[in-house]
C-alpha atoms as a PDB file:
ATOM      1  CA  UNK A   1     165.838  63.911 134.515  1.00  0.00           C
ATOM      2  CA  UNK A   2     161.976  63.716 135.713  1.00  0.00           C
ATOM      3  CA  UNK A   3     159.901  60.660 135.212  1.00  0.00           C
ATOM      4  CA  UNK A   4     155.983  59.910 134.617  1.00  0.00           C
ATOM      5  CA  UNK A   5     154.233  57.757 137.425  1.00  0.00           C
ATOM      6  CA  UNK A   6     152.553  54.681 137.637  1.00  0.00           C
ATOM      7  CA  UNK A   7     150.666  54.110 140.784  1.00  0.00           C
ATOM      8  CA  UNK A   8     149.343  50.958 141.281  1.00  0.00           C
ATOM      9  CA  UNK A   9     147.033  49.348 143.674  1.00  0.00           C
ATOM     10  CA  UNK A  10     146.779  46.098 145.348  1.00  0.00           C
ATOM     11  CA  UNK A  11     143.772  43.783 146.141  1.00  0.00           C
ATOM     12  CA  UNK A  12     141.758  42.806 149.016  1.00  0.00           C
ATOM     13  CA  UNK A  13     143.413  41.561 152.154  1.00  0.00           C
ATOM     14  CA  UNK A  14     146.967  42.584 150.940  1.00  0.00           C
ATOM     15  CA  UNK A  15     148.903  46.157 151.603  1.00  0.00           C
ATOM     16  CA  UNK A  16     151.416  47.985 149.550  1.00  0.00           C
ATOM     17  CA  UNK A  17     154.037  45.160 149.854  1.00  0.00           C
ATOM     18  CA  UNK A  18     152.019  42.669 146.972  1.00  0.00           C
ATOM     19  CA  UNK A  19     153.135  44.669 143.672  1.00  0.00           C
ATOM     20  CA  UNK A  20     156.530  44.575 145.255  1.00  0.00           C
ATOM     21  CA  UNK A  21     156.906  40.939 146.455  1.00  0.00           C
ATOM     22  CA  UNK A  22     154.795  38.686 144.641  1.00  0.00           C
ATOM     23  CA  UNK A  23     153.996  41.353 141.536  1.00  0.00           C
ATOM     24  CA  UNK A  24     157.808  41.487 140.852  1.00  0.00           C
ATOM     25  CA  UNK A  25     156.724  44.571 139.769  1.00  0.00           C
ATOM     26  CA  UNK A  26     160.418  45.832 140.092  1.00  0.00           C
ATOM     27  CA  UNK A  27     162.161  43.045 137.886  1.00  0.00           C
ATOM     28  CA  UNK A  28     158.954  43.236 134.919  1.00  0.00           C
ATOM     29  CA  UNK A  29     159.092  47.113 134.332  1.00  0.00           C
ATOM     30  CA  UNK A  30     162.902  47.312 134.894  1.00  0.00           C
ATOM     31  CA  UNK A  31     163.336  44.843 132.322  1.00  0.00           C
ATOM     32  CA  UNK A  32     160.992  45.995 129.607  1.00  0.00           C
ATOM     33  CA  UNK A  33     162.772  49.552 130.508  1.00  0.00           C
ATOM     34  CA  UNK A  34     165.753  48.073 129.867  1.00  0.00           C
ATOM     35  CA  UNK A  35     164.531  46.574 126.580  1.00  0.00           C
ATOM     36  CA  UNK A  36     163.116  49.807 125.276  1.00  0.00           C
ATOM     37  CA  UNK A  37     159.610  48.218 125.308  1.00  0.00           C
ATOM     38  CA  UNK A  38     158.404  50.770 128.173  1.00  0.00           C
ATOM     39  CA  UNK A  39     159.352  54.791 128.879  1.00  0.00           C
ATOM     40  CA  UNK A  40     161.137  55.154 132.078  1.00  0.00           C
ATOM     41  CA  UNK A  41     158.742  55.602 135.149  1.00  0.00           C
ATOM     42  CA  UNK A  42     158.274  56.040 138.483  1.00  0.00           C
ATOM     43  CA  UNK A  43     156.768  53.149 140.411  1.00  0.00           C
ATOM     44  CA  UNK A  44     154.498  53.711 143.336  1.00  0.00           C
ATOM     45  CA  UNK A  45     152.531  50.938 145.117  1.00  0.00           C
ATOM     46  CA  UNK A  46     150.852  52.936 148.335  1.00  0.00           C
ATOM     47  CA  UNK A  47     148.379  50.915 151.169  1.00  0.00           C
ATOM     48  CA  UNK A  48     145.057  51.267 149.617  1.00  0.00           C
ATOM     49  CA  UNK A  49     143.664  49.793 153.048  1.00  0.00           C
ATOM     50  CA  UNK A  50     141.141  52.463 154.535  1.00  0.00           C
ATOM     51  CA  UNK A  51     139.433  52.797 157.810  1.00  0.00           C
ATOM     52  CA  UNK A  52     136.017  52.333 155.862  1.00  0.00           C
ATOM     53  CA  UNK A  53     135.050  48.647 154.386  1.00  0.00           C
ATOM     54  CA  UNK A  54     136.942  48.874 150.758  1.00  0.00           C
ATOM     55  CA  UNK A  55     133.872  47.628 148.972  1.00  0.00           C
ATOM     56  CA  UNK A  56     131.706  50.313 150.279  1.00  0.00           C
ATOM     57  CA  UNK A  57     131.595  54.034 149.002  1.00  0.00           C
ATOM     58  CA  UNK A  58     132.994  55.252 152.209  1.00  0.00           C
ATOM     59  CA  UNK A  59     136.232  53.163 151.479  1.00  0.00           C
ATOM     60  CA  UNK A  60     136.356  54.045 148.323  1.00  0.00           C
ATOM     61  CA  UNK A  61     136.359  57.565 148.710  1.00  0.00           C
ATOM     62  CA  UNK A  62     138.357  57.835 151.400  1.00  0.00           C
ATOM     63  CA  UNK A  63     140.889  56.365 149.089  1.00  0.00           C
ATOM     64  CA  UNK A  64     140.602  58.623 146.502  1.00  0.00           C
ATOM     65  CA  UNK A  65     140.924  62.163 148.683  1.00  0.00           C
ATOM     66  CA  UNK A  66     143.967  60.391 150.174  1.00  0.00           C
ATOM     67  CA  UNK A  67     145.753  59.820 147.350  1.00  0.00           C
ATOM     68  CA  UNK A  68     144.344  63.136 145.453  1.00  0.00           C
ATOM     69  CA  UNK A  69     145.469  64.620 149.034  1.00  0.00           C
ATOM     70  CA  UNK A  70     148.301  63.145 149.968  1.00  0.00           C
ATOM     71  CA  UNK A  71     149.732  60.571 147.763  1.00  0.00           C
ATOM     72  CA  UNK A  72     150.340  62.578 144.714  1.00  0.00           C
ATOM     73  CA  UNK A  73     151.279  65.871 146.387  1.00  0.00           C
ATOM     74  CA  UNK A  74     154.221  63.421 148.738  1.00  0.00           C
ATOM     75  CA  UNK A  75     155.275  62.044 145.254  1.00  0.00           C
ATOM     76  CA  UNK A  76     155.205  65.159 143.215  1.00  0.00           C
ATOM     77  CA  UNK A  77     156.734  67.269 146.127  1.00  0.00           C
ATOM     78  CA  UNK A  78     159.634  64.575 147.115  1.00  0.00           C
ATOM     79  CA  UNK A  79     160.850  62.677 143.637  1.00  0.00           C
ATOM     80  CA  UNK A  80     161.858  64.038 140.772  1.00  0.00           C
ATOM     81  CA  UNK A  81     158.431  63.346 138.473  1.00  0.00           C
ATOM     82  CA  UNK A  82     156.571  64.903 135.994  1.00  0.00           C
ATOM     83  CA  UNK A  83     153.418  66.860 136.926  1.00  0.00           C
ATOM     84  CA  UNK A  84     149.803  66.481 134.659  1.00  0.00           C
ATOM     85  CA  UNK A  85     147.876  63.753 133.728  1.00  0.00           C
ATOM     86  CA  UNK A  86     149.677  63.073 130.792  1.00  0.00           C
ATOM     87  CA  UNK A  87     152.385  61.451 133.308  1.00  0.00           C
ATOM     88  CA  UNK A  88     150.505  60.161 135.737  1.00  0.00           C
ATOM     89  CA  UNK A  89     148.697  56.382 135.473  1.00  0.00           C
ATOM     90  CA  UNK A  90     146.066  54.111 137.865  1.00  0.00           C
ATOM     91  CA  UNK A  91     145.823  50.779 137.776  1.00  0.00           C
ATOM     92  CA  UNK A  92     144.735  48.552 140.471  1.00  0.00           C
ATOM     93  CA  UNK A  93     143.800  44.507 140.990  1.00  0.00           C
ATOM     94  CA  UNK A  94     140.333  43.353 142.278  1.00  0.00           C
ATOM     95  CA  UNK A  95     139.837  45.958 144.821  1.00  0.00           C
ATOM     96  CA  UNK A  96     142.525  48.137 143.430  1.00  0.00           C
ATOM     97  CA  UNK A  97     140.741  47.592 140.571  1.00  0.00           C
ATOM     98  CA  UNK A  98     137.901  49.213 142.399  1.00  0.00           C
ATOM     99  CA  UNK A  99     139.486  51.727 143.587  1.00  0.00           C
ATOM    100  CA  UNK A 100     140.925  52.626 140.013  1.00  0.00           C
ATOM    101  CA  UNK A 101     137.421  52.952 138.132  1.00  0.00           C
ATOM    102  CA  UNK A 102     135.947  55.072 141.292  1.00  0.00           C
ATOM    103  CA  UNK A 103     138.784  57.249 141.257  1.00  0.00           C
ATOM    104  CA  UNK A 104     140.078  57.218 137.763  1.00  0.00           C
ATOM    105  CA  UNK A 105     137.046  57.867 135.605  1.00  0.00           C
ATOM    106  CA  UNK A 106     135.691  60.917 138.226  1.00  0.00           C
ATOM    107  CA  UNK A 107     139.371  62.240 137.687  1.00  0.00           C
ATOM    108  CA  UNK A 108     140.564  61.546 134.116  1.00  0.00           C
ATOM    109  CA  UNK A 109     141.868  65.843 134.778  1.00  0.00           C
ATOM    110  CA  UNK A 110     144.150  63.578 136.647  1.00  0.00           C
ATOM    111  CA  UNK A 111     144.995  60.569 134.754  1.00  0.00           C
ATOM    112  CA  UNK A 112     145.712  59.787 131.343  1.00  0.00           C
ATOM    113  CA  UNK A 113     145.709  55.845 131.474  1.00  0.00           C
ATOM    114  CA  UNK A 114     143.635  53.132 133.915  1.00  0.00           C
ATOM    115  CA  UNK A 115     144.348  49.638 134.224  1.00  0.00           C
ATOM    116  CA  UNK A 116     141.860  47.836 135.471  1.00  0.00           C
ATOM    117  CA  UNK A 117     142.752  43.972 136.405  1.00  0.00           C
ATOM    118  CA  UNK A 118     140.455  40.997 137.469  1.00  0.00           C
ATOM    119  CA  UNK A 119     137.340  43.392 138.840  1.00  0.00           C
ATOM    120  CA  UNK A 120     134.254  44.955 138.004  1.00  0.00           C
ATOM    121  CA  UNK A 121     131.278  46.126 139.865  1.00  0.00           C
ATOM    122  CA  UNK A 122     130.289  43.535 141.548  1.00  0.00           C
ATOM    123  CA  UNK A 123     126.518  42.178 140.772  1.00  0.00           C
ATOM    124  CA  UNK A 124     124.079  42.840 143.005  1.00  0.00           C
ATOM    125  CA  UNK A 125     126.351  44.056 146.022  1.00  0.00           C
ATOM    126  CA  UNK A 126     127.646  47.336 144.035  1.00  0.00           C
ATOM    127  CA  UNK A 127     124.863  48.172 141.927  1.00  0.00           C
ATOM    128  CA  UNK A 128     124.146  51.787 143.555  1.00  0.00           C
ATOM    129  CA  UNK A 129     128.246  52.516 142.906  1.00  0.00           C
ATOM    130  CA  UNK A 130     127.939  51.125 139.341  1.00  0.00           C
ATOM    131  CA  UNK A 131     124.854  52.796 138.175  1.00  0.00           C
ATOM    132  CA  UNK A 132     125.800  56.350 139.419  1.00  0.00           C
ATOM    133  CA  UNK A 133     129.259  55.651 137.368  1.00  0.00           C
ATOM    134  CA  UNK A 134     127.440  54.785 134.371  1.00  0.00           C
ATOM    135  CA  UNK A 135     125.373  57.728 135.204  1.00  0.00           C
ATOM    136  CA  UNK A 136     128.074  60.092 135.417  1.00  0.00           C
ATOM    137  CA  UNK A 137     129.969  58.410 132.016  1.00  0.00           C
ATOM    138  CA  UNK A 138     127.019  59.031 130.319  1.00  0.00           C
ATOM    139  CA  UNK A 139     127.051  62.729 131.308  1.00  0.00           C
ATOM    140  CA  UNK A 140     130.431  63.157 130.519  1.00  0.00           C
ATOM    141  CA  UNK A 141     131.438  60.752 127.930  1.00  0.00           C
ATOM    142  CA  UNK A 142     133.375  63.261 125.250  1.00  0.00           C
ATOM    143  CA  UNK A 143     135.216  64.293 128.502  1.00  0.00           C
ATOM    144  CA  UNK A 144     136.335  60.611 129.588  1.00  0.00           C
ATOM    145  CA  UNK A 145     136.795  59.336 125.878  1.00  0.00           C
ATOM    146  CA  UNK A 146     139.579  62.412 124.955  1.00  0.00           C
ATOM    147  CA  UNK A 147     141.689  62.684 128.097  1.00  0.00           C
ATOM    148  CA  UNK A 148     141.741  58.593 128.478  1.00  0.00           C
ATOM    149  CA  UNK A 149     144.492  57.322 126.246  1.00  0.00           C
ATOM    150  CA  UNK A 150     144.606  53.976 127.962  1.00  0.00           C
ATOM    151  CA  UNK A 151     141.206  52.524 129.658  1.00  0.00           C
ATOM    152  CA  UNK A 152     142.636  48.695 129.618  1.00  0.00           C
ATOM    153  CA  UNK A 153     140.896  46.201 131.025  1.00  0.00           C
ATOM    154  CA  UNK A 154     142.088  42.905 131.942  1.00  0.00           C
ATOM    155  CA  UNK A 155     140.962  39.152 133.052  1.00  0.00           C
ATOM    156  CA  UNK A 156     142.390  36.110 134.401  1.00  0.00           C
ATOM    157  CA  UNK A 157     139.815  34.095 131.902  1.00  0.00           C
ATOM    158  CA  UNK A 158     136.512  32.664 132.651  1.00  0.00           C
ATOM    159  CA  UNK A 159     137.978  31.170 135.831  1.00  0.00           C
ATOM    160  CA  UNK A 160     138.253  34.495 137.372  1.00  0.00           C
ATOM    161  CA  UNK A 161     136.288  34.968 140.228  1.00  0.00           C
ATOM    162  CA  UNK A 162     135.550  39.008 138.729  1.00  0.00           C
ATOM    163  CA  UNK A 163     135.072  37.234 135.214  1.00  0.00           C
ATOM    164  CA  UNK A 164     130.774  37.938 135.068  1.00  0.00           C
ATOM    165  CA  UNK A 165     131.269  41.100 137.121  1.00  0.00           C
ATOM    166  CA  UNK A 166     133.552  42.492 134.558  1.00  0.00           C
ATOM    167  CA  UNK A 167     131.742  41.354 131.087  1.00  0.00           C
ATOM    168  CA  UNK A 168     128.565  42.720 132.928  1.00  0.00           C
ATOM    169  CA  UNK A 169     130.536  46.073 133.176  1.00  0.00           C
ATOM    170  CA  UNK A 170     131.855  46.097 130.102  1.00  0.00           C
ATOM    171  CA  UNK A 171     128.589  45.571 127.910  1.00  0.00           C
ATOM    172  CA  UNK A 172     127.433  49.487 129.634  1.00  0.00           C
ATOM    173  CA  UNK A 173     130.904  50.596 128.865  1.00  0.00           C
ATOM    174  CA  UNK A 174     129.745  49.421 125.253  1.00  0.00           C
ATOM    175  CA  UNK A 175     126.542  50.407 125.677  1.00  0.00           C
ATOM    176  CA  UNK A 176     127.406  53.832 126.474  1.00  0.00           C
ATOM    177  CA  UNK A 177     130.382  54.634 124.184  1.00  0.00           C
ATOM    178  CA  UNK A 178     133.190  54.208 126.857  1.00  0.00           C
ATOM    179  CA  UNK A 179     136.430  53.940 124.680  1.00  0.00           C
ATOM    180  CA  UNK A 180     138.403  50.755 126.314  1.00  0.00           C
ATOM    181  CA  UNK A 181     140.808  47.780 125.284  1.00  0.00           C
ATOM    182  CA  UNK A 182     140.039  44.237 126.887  1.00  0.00           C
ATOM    183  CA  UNK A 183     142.927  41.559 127.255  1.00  0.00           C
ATOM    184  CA  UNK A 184     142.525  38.327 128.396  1.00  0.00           C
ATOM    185  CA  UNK A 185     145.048  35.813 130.054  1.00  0.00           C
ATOM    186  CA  UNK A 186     144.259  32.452 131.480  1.00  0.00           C
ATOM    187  CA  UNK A 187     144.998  31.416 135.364  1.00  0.00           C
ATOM    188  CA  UNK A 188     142.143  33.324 137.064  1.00  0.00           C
ATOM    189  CA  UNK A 189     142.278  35.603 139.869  1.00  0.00           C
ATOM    190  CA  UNK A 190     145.992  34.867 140.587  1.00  0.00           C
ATOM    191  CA  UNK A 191     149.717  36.762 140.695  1.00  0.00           C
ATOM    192  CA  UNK A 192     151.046  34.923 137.378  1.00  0.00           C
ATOM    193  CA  UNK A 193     147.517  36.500 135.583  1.00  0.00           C
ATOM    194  CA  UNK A 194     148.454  40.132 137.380  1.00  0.00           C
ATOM    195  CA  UNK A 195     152.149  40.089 136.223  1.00  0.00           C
ATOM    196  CA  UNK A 196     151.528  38.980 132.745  1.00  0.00           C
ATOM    197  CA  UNK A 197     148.743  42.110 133.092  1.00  0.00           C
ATOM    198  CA  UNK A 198     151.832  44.798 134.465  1.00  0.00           C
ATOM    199  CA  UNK A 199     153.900  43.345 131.591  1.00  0.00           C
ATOM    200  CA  UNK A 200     151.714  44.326 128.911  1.00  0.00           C
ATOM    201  CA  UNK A 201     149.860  47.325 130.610  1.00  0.00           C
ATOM    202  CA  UNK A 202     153.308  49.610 131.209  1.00  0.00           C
ATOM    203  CA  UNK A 203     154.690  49.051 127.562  1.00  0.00           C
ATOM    204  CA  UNK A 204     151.418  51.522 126.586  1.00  0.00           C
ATOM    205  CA  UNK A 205     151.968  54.045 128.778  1.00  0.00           C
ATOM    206  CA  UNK A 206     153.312  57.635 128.203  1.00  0.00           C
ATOM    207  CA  UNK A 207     153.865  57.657 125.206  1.00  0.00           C
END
């Protein structure tokens, strides 16, 4: 049997070991496997940490040829997954977060769902990196909008430190005809807000 894959991404000053330990990322998709709520998948939590500041382009990119590079081809070529973006998900927190709308929307040939927890662009810092996304949404919008089947969005409530950031983001995701889902849990930008986000992200996926 082959599997799709969920990779998902951590946030600032954390490595590959957060999903895993304080995500219980193992026990919540297991579970709802187990229940028949979610299709079987493939896990994967790699080090999003790159030799370039994260909240910079150069991070980001460096991320996304690594795991366009390396992660995916390691996965695809070592575990018994399914190949094409139909079976293959991002999602990220905060800076994985990040990462996921830098990587995910210029690859949607690559992914058929994002999940996109507590972050945004952040106002004024990221402004360049935000308005050449919206710039390249708008010039490929029909693109985006039919290989996207999940673009969910998710916030730990007005207490979240990404809160403005992300209602900011989403009004030009509005704006410019972006097909998303919003969900909102209260707690902020904490670990009980990000699990309660993996429980009700993987239950939409692959199918």
């Amino acid at each position: 049997e082959t599997f799709p894959v969920l990779y998902i991404l951590h946030g600032g000053g954390e490595d590959e070991r957060g999903w895993a330990t304080q995500g219980k990322t193992d026990l919540i998709v297991d579970n709802l496997i187990a229940a028949k709520k979610a299709v079987p998948m493939l896990v994967v939590m790699p080090d999003a940490n790159m030799p370039q500041p994260a909240f910079g382009e150069g991070g980001l990119k460096q991320f996304e040829r690594e795991l366009k590079e390396a992660i995916i081809p390691f996965v695809e070529k070592n575990y018994r997954v399914k190949a094409g973006a139909a079976n293959r998900a991002l999602a990220g927190l905060s800076m994985g977060g990040l990462h996921t709308l830098y990587t995910g929307i210029k690859n949607t040939d690559l992914f058929s769902s994002l999940g996109v927890f507590s972050s945004g662009w952040i106002n004024p810092a990221q402004n360049e990196l935000a308005e050449a996304q919206y710039s390249f949404m708008k010039e490929n919008l029909s693109t985006i909008n039919s290989n996207l089947k999940n673009f969910w969005i998710a916030m730990g409530g007005k207490e979240d430190i990404a809160w403005k950031n992300c209602q900011l983001m989403m009004e030009k995701l509005k704006e410019i005809g972006v097909k998303h889902q919003y969900s909102e849990y209260p707690g902020g930008h904490t670990w009980p807000v990000w699990r309660n986000n993996i429980y009700n992200f993987a239950p939409l996926l692959f199918r």
